[in-house]
C-alpha atoms as a PDB file:
ATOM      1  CA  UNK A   1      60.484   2.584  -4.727  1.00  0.00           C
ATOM      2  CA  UNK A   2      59.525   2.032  -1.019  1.00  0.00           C
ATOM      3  CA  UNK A   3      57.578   5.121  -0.995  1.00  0.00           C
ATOM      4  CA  UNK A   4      55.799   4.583  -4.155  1.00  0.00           C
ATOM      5  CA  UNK A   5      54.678   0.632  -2.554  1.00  0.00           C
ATOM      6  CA  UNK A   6      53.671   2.704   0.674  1.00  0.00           C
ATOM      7  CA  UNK A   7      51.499   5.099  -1.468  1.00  0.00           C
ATOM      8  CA  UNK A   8      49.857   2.350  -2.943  1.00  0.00           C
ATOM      9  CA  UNK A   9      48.594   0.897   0.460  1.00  0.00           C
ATOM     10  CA  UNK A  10      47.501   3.979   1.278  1.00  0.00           C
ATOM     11  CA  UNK A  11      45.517   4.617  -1.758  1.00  0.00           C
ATOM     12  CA  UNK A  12      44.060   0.851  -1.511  1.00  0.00           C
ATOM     13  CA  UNK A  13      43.029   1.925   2.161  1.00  0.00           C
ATOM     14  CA  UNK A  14      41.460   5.239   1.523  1.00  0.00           C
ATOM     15  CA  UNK A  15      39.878   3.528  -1.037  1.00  0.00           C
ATOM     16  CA  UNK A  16      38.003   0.643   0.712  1.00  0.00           C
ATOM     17  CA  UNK A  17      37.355   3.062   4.011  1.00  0.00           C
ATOM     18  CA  UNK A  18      35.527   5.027   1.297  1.00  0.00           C
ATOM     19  CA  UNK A  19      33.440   2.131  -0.171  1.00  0.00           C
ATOM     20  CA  UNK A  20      32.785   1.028   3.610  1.00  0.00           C
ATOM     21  CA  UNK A  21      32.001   4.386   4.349  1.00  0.00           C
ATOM     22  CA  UNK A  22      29.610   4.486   1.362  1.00  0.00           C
ATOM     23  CA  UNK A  23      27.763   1.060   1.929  1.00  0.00           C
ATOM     24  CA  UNK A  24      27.627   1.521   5.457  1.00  0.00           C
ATOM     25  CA  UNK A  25      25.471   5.137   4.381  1.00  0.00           C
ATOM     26  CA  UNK A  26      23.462   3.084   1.709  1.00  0.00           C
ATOM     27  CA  UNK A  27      22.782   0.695   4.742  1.00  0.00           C
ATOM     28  CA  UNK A  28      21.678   3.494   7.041  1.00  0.00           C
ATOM     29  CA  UNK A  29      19.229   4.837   4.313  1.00  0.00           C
ATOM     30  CA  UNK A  30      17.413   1.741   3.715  1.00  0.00           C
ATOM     31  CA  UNK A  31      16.992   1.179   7.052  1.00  0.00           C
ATOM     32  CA  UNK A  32      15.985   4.192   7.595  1.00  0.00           C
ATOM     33  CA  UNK A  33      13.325   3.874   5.121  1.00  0.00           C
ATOM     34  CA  UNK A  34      12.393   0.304   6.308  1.00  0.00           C
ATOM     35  CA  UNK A  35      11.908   1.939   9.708  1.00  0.00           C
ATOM     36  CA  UNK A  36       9.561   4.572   7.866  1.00  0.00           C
ATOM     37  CA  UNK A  37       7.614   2.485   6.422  1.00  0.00           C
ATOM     38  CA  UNK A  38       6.923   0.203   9.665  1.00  0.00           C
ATOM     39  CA  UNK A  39       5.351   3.408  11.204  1.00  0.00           C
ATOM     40  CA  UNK A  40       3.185   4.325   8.137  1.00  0.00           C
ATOM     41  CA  UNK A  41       1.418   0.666   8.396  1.00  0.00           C
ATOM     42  CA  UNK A  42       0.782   1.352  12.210  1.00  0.00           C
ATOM     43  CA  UNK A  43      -0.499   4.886  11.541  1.00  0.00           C
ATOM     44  CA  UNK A  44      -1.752   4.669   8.327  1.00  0.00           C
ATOM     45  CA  UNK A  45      -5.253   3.200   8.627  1.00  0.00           C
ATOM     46  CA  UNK A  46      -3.943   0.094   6.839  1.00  0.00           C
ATOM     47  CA  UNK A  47      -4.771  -2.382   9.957  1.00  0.00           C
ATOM     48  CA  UNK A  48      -7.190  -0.638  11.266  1.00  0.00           C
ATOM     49  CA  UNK A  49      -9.735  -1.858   8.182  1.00  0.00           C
ATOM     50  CA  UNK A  50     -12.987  -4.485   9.369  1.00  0.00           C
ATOM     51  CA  UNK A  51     -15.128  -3.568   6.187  1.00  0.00           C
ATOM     52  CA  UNK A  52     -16.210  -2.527   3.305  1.00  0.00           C
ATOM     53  CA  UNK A  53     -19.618  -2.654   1.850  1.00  0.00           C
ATOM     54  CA  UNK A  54     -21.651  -1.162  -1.344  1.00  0.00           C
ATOM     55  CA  UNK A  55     -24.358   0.981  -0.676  1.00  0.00           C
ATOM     56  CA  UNK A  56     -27.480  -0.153  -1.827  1.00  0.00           C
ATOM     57  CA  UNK A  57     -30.341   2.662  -2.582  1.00  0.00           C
ATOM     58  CA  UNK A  58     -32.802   2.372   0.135  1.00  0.00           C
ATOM     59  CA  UNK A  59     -32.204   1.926   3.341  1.00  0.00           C
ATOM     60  CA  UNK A  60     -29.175  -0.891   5.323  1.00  0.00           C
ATOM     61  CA  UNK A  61     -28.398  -1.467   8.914  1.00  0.00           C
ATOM     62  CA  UNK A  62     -24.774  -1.509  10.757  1.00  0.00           C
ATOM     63  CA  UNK A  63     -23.964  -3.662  13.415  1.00  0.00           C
ATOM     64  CA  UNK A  64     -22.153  -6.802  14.899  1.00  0.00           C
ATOM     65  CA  UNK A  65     -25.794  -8.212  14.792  1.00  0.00           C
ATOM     66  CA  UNK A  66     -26.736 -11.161  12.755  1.00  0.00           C
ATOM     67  CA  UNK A  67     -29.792  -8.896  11.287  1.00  0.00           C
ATOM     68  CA  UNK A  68     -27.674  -6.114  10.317  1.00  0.00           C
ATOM     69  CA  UNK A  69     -27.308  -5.934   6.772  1.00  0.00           C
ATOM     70  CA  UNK A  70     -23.670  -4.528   7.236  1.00  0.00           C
ATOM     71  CA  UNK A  71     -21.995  -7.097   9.569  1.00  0.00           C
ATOM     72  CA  UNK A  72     -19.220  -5.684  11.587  1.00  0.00           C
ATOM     73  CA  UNK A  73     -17.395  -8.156  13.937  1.00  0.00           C
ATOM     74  CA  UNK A  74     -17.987  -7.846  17.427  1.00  0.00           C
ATOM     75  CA  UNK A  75     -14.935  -7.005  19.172  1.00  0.00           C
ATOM     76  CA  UNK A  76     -15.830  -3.243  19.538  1.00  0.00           C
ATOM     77  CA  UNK A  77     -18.980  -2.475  17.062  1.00  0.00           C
ATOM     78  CA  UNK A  78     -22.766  -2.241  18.937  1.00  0.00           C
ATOM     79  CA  UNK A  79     -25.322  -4.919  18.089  1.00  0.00           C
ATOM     80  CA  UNK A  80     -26.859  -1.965  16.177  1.00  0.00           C
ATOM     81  CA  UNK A  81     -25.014   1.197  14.713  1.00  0.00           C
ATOM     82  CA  UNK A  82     -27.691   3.155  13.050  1.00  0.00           C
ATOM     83  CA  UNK A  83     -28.542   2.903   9.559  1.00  0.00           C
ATOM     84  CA  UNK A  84     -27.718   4.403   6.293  1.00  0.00           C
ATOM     85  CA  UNK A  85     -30.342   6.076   4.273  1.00  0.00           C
ATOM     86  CA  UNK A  86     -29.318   6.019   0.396  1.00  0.00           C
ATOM     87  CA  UNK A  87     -31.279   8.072  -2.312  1.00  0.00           C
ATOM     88  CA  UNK A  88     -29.639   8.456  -5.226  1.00  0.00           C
ATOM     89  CA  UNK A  89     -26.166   9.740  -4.326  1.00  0.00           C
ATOM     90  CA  UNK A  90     -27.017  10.687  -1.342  1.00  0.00           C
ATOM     91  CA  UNK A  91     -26.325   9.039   1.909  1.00  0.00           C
ATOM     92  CA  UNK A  92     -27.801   9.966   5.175  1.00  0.00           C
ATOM     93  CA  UNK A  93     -26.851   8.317   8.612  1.00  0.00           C
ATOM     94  CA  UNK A  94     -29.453   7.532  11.375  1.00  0.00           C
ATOM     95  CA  UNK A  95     -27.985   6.406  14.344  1.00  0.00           C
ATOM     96  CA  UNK A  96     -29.804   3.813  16.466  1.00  0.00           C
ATOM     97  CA  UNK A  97     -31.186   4.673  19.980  1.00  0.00           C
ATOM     98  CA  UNK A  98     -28.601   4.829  22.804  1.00  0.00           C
ATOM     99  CA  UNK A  99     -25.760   5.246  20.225  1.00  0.00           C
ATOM    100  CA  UNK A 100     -23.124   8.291  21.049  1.00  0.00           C
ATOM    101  CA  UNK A 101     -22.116   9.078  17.097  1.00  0.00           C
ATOM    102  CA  UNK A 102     -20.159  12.059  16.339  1.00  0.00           C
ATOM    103  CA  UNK A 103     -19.663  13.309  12.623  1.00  0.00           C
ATOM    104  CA  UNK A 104     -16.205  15.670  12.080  1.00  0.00           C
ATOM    105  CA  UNK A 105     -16.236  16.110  16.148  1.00  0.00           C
ATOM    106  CA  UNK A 106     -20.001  16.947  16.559  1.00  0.00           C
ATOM    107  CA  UNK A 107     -22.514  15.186  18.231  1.00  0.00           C
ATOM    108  CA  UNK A 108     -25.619  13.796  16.022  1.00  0.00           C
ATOM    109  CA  UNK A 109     -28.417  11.951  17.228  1.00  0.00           C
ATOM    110  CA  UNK A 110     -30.746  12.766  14.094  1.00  0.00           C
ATOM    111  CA  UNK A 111     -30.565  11.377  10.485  1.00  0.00           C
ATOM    112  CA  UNK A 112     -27.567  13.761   8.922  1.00  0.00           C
ATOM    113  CA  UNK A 113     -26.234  13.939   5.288  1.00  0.00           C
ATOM    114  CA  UNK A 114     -22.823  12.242   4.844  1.00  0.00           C
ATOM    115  CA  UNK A 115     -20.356  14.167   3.270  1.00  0.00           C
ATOM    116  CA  UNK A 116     -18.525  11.901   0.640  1.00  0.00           C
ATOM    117  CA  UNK A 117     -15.341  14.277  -0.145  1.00  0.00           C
ATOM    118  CA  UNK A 118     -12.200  13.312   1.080  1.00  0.00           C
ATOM    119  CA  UNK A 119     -11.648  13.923   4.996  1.00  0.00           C
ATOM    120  CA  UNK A 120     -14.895  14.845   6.317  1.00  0.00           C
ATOM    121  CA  UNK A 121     -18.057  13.008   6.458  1.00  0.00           C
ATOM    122  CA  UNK A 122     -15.948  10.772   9.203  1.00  0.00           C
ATOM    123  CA  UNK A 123     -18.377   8.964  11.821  1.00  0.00           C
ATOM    124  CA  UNK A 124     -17.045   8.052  15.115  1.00  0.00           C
ATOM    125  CA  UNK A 125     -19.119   5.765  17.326  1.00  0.00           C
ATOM    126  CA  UNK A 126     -16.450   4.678  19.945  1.00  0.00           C
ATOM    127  CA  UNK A 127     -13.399   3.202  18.449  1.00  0.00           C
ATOM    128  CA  UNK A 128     -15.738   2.462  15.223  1.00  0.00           C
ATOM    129  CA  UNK A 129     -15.257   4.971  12.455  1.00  0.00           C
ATOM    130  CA  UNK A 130     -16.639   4.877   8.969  1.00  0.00           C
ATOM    131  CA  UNK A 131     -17.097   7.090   5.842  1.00  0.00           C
ATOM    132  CA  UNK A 132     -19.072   7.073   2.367  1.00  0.00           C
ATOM    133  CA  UNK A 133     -16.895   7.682  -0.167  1.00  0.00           C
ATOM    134  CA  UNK A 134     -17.610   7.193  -4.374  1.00  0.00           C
ATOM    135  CA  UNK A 135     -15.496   3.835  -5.398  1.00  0.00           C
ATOM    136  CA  UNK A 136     -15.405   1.840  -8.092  1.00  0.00           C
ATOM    137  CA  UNK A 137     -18.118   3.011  -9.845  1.00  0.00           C
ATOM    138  CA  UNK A 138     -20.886   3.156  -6.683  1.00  0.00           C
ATOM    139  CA  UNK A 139     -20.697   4.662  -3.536  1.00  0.00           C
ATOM    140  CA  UNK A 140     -19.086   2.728  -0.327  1.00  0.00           C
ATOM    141  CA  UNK A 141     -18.913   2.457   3.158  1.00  0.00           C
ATOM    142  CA  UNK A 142     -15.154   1.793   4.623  1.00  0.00           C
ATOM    143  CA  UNK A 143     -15.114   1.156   8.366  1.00  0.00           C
ATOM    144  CA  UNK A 144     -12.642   1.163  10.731  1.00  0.00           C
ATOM    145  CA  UNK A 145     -11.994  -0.073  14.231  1.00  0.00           C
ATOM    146  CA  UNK A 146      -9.001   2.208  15.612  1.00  0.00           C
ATOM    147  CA  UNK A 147      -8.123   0.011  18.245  1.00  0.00           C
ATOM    148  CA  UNK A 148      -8.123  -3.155  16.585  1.00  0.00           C
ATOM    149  CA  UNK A 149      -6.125  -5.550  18.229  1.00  0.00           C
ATOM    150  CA  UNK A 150      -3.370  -5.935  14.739  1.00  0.00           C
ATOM    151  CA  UNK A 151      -2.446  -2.104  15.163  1.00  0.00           C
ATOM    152  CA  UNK A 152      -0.900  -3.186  18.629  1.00  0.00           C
ATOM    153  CA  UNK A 153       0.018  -7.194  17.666  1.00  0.00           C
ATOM    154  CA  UNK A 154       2.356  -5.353  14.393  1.00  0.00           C
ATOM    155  CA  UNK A 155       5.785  -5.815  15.573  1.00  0.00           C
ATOM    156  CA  UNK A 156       7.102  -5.328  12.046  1.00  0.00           C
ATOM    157  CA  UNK A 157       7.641  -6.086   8.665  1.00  0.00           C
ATOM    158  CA  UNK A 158      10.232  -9.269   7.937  1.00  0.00           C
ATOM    159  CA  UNK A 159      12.938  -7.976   5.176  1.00  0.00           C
ATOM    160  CA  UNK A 160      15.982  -9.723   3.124  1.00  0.00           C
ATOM    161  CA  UNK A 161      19.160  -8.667   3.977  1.00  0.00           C
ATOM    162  CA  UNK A 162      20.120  -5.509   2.143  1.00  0.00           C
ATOM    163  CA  UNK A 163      22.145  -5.896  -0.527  1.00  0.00           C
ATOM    164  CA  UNK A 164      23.221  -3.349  -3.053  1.00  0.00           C
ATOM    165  CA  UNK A 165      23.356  -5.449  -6.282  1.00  0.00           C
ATOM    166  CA  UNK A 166      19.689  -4.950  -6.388  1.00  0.00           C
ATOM    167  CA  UNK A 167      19.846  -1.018  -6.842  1.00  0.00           C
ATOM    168  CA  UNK A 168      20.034  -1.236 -10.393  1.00  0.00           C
ATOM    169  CA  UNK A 169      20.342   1.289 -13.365  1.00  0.00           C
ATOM    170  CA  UNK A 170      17.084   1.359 -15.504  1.00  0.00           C
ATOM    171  CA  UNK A 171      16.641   2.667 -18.932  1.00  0.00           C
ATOM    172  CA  UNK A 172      13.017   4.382 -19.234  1.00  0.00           C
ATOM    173  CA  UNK A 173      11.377   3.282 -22.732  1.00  0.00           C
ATOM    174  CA  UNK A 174       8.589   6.426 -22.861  1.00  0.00           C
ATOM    175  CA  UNK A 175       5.642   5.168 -25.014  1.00  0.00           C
ATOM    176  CA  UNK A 176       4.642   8.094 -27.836  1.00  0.00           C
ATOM    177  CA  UNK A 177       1.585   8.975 -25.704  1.00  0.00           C
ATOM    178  CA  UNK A 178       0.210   8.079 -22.225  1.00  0.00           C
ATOM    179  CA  UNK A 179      -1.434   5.106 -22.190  1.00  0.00           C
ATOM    180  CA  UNK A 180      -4.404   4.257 -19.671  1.00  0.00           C
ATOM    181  CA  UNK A 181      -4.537   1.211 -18.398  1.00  0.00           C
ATOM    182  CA  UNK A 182      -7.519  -0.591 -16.443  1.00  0.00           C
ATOM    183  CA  UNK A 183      -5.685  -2.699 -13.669  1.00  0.00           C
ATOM    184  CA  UNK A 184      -7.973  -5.215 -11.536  1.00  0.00           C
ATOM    185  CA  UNK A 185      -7.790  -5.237  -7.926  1.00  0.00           C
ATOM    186  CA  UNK A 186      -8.096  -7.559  -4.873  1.00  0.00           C
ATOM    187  CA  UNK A 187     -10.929  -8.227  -3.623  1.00  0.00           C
ATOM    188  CA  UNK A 188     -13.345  -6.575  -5.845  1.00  0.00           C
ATOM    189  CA  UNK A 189     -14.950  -6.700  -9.314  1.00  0.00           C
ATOM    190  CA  UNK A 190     -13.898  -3.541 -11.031  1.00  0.00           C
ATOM    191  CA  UNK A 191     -10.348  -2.239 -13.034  1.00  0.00           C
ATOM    192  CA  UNK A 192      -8.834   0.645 -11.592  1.00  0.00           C
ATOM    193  CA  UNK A 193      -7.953   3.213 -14.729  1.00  0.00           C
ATOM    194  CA  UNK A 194      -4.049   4.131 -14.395  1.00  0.00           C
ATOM    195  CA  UNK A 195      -2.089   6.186 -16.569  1.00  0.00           C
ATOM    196  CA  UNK A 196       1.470   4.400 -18.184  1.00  0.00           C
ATOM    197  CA  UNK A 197       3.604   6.759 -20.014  1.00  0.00           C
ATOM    198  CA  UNK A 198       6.870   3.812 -20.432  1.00  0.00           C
ATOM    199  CA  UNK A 199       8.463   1.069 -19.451  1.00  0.00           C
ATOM    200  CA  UNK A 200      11.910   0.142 -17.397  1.00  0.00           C
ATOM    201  CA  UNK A 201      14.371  -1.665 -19.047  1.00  0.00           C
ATOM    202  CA  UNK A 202      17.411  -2.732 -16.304  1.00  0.00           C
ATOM    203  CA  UNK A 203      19.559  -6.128 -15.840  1.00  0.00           C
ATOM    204  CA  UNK A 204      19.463  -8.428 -13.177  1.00  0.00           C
ATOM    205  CA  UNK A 205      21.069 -11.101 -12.394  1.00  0.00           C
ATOM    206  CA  UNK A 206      21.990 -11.297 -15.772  1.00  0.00           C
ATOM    207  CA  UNK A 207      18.635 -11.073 -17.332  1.00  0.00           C
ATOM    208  CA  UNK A 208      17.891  -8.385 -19.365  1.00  0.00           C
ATOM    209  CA  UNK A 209      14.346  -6.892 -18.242  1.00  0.00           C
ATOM    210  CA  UNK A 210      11.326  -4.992 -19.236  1.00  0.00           C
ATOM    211  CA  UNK A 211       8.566  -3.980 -16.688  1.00  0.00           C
ATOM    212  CA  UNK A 212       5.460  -1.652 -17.323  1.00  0.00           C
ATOM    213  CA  UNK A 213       5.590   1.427 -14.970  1.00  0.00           C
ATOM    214  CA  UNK A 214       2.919   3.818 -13.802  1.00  0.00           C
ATOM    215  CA  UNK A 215       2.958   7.703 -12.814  1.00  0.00           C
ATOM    216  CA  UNK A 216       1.692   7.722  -9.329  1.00  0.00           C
ATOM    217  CA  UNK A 217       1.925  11.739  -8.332  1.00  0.00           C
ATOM    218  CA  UNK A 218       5.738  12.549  -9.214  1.00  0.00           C
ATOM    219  CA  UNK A 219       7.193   8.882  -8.934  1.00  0.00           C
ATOM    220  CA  UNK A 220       7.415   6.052 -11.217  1.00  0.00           C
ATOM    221  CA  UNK A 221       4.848   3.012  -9.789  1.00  0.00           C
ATOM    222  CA  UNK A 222       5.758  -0.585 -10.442  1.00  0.00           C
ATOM    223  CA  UNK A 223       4.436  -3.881  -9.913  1.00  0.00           C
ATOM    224  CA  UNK A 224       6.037  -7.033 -10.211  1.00  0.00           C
ATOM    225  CA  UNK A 225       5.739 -10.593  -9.252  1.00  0.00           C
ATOM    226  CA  UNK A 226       8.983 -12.793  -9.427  1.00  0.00           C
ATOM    227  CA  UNK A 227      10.019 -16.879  -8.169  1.00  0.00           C
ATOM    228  CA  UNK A 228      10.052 -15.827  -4.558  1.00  0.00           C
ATOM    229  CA  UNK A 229       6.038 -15.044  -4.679  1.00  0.00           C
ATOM    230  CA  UNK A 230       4.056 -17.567  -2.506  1.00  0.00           C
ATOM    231  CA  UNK A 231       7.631 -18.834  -0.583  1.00  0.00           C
ATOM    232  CA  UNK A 232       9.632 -15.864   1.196  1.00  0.00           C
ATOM    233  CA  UNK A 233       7.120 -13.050  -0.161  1.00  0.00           C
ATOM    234  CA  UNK A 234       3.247 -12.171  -0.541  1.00  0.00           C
ATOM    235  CA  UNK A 235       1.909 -14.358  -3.780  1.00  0.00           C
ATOM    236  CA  UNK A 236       0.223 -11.367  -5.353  1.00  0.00           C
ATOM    237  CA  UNK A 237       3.560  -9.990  -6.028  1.00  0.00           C
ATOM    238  CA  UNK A 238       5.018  -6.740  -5.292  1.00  0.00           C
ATOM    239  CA  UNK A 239       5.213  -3.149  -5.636  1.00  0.00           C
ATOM    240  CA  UNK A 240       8.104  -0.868  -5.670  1.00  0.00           C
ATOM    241  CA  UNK A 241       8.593   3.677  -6.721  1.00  0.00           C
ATOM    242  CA  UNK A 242      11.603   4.990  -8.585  1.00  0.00           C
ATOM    243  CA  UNK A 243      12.558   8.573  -9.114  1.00  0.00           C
ATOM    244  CA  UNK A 244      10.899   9.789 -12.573  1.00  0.00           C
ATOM    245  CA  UNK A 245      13.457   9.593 -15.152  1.00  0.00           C
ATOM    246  CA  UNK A 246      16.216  11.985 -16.122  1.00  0.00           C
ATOM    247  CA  UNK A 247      17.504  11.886 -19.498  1.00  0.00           C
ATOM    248  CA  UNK A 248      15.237   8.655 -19.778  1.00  0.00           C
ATOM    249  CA  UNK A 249      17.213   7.073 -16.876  1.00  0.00           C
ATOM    250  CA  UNK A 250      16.215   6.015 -13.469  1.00  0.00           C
ATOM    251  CA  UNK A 251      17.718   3.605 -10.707  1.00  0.00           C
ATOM    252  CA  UNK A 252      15.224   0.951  -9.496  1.00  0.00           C
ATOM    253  CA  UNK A 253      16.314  -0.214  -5.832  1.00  0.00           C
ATOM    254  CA  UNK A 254      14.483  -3.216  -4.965  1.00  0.00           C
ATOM    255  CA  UNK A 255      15.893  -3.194  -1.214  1.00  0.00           C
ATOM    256  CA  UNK A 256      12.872  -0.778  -1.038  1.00  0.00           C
ATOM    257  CA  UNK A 257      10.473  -3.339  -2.974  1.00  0.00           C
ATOM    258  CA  UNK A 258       7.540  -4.015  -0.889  1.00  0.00           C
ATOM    259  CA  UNK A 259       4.462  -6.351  -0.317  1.00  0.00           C
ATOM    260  CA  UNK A 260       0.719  -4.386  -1.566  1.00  0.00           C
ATOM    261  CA  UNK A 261      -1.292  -3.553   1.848  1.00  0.00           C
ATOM    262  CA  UNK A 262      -3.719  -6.001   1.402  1.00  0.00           C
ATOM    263  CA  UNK A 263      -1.262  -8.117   2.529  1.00  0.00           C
ATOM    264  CA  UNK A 264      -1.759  -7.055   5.940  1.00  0.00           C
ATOM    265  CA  UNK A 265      -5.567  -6.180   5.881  1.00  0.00           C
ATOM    266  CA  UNK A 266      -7.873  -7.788   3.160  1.00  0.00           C
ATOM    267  CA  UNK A 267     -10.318  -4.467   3.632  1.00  0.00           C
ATOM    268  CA  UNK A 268      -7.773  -2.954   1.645  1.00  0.00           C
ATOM    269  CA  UNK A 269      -7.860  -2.894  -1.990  1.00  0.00           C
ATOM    270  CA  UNK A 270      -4.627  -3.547  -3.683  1.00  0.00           C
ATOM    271  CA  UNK A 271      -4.257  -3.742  -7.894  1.00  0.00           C
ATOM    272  CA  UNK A 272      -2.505  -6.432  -9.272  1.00  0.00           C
ATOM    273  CA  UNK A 273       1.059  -6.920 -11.275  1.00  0.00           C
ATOM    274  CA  UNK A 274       0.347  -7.152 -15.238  1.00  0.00           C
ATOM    275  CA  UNK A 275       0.834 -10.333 -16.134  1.00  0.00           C
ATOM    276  CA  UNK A 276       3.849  -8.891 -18.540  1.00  0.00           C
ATOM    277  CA  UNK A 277       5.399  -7.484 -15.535  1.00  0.00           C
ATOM    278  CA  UNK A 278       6.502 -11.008 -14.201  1.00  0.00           C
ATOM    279  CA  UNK A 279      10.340 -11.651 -13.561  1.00  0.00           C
ATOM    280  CA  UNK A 280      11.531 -15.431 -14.041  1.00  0.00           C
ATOM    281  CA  UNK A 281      14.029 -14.714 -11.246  1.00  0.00           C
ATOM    282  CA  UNK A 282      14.222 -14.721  -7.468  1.00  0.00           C
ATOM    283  CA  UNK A 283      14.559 -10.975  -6.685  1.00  0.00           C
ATOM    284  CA  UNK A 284      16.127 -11.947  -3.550  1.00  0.00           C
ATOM    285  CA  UNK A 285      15.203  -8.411  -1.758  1.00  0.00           C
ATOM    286  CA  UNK A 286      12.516  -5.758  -0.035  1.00  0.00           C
ATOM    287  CA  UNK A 287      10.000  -7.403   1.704  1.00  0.00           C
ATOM    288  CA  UNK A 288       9.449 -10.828   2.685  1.00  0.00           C
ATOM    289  CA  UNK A 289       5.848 -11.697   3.714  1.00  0.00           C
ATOM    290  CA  UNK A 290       4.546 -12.871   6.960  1.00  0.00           C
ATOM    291  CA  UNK A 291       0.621 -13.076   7.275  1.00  0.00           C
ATOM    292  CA  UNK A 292      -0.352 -10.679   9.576  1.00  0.00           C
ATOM    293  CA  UNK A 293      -4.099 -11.466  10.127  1.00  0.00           C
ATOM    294  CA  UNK A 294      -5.614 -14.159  12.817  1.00  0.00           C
END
């Protein structure tokens, strides 16, 4: 009998040094990720934003001036840039006298064509660099300062505790065809198209759930605003990837849930949660939002 109580213990021990073992792993991975994800906003262009402007045919001017028709702020931009030369869909860039611009690497000092595929067509003029790229139905011009002063004031984003009752199970609902859905965005008049093939059905808190998902490359894409909006995170809600399903299952983990980027930059263009995608619940985990920009 002794040994069979003595067994016991043992099994109850191995037991909860397993579950320890397990949460202190899930721990590790989420911070991990947390950690990640810290770096990618300091590296990933999405402080680094001071405008974005339409491109009008004809002809505009770039500068920190008063006169230029594309304003930059004045930390680091010239009084005058150069100017850019639309006709039709194309956009040429003339930089103004004195100004050292370099396009891909090379040096320019006459009017040049502006590539608008992705990763070329890059302008540097100091620690000013800008493209023309087609957006929301027009062409644009996205500038960046690479030294602005929130890529070295980011000490980090401010996160709940984690907490493993918010990696939850989800059931994926698959609609009988794709669906394409036009999803508004911050800051700008125009609906981003993006595909919808289902929604997730999970249970929280005891609530049962159903949020509208989107395919973004090979992951599922969800936004969601909850009671915690406007208090401990961003008010435009929040965004958060799951594994595609298997066997029409997922697992949502919401310790992973995190605010849209134009939380931290409004030169960044976010979309916004569906309005069926709200939660009448404090999700209580992820990201908590601190405002970033002086």
């Amino acid at each position: 009998m002794l040994n069979v109580v003595r067994f016991g213990w043992v099994t109850m021990v191995l037991v909860a040094q397993l579950s320890s073992a397990c949460d202190v792993a899930y721990a590790a991975e989420i911070q991990k990720w947390r950690q990640d994800f810290d770096a990618d906003v300091r590296s990933g262009n999405w402080l680094s934003g001071i405008g974005n402007f339409e491109i009008p045919l004809g002809t505009s001017s770039l500068g920190s001036s008063q006169k230029s028709s594309m304003r930059l702020p004045p930390l680091h931009a010239a009084n005058s840039i150069g100017e850019l030369i639309r006709r039709g869909d194309v956009v040429k860039f003339a930089p103004s006298r004195g100004i050292h611009a370099q396009i891909d690497g090379h040096v320019t000092t006459k009017p040049t064509i502006l590539s608008i595929k992705s990763g070329v067509g890059r302008v540097r003029v100091g620690s000013i660099e800008f493209r023309v790229r087609p957006y929301a139905d027009g062409l644009y011009l996205f500038v960046d300062d690479l030294e602005n002063p929130s890529i070295a004031e980011f000490a980090g984003n401010k996160w709940f505790p984690i907490d493993d009752s918010y990696r939850v199970p989800a059931t994926f609902i698959p609609y009988e065809r794709p669906a394409e859905t036009r999803v508004p965005l911050t800051h700008i008049e125009w609906k981003k198209p993006m595909t919808s093939t289902g929604d997730v059905v999970f249970t929280i808190g005891g609530q049962n759930i159903r949020l509208k998902s989107f395919i973004d490359e090979d992951k599922l894409f969800i936004m969601f605003s909850d009671l915690t909006n406007g208090q401990d995170t961003y008010g435009g809600g929040r965004f958060i990837y799951a594994p595609l399903p298997k066997d029409r299952t997922t697992t949502l983990d919401f310790n992973k849930a995190f605010n849209p980027y134009c939380s931290l930059n409004r030169y960044v263009y976010c979309p916004i949660p569906p309005p069926e995608n709200r939660v009448d619940y404090r999700i209580a985990a992820g990201e908590q939002f601190q405002s970033h920009e002086q």
